[in-house]
Protein backbone atom coordinates (compact mmCIF):
# COMPACT_ATOMS: atom_id res chain seq x y z
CA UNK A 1 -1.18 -39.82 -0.99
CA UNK A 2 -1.79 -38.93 2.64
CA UNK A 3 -5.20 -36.74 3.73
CA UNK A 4 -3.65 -33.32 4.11
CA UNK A 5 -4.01 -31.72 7.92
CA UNK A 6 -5.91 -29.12 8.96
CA UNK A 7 -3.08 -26.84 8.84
CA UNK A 8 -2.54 -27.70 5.32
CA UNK A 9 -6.50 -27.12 4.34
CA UNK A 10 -6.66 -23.63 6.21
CA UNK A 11 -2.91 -22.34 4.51
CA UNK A 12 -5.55 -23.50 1.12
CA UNK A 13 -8.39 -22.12 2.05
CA UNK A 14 -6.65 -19.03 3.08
CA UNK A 15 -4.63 -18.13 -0.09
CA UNK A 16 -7.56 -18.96 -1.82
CA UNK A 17 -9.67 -16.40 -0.33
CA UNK A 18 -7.15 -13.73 -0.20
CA UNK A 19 -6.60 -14.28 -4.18
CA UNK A 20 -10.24 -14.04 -4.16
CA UNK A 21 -10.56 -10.74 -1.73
CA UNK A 22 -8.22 -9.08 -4.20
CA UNK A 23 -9.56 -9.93 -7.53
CA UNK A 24 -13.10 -9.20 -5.65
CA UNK A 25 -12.02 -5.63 -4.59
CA UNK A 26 -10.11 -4.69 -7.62
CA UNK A 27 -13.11 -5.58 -9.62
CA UNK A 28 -15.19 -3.78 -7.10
CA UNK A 29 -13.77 -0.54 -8.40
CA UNK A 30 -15.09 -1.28 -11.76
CA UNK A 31 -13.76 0.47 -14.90
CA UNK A 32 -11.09 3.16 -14.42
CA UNK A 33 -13.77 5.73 -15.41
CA UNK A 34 -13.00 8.47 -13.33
CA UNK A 35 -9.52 7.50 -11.90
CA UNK A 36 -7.00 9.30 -12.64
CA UNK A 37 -3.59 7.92 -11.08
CA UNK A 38 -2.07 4.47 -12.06
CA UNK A 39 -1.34 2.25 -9.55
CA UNK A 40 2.04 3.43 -8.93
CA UNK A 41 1.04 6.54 -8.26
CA UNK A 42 -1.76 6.04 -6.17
CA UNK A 43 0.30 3.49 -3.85
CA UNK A 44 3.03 6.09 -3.57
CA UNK A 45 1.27 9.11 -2.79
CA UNK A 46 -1.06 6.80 -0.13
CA UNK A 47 2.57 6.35 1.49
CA UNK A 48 3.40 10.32 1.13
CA UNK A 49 0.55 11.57 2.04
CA UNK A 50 0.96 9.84 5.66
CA UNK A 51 3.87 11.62 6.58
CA UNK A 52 7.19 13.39 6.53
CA UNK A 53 9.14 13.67 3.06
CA UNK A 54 11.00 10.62 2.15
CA UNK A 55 13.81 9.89 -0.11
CA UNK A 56 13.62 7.34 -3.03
CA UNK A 57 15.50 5.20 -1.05
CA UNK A 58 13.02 5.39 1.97
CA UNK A 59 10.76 4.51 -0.80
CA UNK A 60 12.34 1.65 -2.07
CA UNK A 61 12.79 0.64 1.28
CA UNK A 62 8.98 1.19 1.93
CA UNK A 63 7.70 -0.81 -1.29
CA UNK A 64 10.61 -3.72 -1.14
CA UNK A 65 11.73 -2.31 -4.60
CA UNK A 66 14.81 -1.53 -6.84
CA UNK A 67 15.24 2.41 -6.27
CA UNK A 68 15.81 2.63 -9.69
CA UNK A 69 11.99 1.74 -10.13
CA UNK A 70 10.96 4.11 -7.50
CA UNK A 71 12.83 6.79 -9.26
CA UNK A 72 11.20 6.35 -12.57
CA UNK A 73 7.81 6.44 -11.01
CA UNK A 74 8.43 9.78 -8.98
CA UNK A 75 10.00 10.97 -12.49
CA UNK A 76 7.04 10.58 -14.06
CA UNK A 77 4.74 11.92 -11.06
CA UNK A 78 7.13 15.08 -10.74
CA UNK A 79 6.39 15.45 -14.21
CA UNK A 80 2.64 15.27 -14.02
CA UNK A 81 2.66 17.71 -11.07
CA UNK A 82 1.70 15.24 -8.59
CA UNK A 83 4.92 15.27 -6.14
CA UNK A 84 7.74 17.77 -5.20
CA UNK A 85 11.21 17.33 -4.86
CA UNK A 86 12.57 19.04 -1.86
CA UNK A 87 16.17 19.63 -1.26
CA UNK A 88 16.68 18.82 2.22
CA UNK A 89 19.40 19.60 4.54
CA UNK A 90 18.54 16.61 6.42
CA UNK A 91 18.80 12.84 5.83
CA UNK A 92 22.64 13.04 4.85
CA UNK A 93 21.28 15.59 1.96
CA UNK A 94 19.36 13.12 0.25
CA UNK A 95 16.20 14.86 -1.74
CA UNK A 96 12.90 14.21 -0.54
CA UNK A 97 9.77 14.12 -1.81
CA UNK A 98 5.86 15.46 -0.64
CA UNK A 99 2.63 15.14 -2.07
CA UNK A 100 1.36 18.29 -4.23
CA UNK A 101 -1.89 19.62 -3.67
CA UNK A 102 -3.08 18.45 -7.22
CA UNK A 103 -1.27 14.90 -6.59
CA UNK A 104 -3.74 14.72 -3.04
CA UNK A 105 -6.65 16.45 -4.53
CA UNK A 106 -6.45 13.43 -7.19
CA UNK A 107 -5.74 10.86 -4.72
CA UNK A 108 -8.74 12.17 -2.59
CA UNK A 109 -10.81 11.44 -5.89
CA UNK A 110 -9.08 8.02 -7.07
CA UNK A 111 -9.99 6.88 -3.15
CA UNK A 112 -13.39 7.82 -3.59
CA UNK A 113 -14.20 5.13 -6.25
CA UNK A 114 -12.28 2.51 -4.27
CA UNK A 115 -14.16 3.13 -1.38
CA UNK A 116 -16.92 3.09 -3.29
CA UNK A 117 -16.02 -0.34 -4.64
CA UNK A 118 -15.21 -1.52 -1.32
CA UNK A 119 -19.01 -0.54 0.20
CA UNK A 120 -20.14 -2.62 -2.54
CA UNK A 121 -18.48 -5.55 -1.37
CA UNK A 122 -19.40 -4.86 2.25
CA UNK A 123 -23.39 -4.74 1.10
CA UNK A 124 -23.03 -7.52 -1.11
CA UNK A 125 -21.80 -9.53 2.53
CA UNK A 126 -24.67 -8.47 4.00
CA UNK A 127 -22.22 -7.25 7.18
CA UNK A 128 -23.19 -4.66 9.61
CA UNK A 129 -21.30 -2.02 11.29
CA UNK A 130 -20.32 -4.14 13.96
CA UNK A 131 -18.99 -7.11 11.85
CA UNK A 132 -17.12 -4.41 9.37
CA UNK A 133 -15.37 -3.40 11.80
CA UNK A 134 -14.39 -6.95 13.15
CA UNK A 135 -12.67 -7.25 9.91
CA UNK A 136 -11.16 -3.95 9.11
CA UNK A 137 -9.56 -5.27 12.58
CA UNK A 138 -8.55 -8.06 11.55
CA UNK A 139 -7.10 -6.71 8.62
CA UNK A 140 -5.22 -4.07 10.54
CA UNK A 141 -3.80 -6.94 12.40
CA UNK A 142 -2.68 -9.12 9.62
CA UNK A 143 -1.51 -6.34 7.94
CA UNK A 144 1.43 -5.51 10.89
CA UNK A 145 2.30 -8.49 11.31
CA UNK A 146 2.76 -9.18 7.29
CA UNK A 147 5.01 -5.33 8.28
CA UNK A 148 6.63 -6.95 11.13
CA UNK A 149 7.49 -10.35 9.31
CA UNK A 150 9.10 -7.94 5.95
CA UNK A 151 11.14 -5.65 8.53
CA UNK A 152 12.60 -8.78 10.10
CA UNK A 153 13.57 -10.21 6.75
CA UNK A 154 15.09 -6.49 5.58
CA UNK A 155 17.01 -6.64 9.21
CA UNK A 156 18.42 -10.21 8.10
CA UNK A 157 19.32 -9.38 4.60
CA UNK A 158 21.40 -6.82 6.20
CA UNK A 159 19.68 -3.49 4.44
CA UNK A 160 19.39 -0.40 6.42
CA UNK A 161 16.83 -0.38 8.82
CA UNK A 162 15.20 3.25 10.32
CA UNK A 163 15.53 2.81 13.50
CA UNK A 164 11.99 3.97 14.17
CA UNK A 165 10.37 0.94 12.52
CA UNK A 166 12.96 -1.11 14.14
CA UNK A 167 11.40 -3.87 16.45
């Protein structure tokens, strides 16, 4: 079997250590002592909290996901208090949904522990200000371009596109 190239032993490396960074950071957060919101919920309202009202299909959209999905999960956070429903006039009628002050006031405390977990992580690297932010950089970076690369795909797959994330 031929020596695999460098490209091939970086992709490795590379997957490795993101599986790694992820089971790292999750851990980092320790027991769900304290936390309040599952991870639904706490991925959602992160997206909410950014911004205007969205629909459950600007959702779906968002998240790559089945807007049946999406709807359960805002179901079950309308229930619990932690989103509104807002009947708009705009966005061809569609209903749209904001964060509650409850749902952001336990958001605000779910974030908390993660960051928490995460300043663990940066100690345990041994990393100063300067090289933290080298990385949040770099993860900023990746990040887009992993956004770029899934609105592309969307674009090709022919689903609707908002025009303001548009390339």
């Amino acid at each position: 079997m031929p020596e695999p190239s460098r490209q091939d032993r970086d992709l490795n490396d590379l997957e490795r250590e993101l599986t790694l960074l992820s089971r790292h950071f999750i851990a980092s957060r320790g027991p769900r002592v304290g936390q309040s919101l599952d991870r639904s919920a706490y991925v959602l309202l992160t997206r909410l909290e950014t911004g205007e009202p969205l629909t459950l299909k600007e959702l779906a959209h968002t998240f790559q996901a089945d807007v049946s999905t999406i709807n359960r999960q805002m179901s079950t956070m309308l229930r619990h208090g932690l989103v509104e429903r807002i009947d708009a006039t705009t966005k061809g009628g569609a209903r749209t949904f904001r964060p509650t002050p409850l749902g952001l006031e336990r958001l605000a405390a779910d974030r908390a522990i993660s960051r928490a977990g995460a300043a663990r992580l940066i100690e345990a690297a041994g990393w100063d200000k300067e090289r933290t932010q080298q990385f949040l950089t770099l993860m900023i970076e990746f990040n887009h371009g992993i956004e770029r690369l899934e609105e592309r795909a969307r674009k090709h797959r022919g689903d609707v596109v908002d025009p303001g994330t548009a390339e």
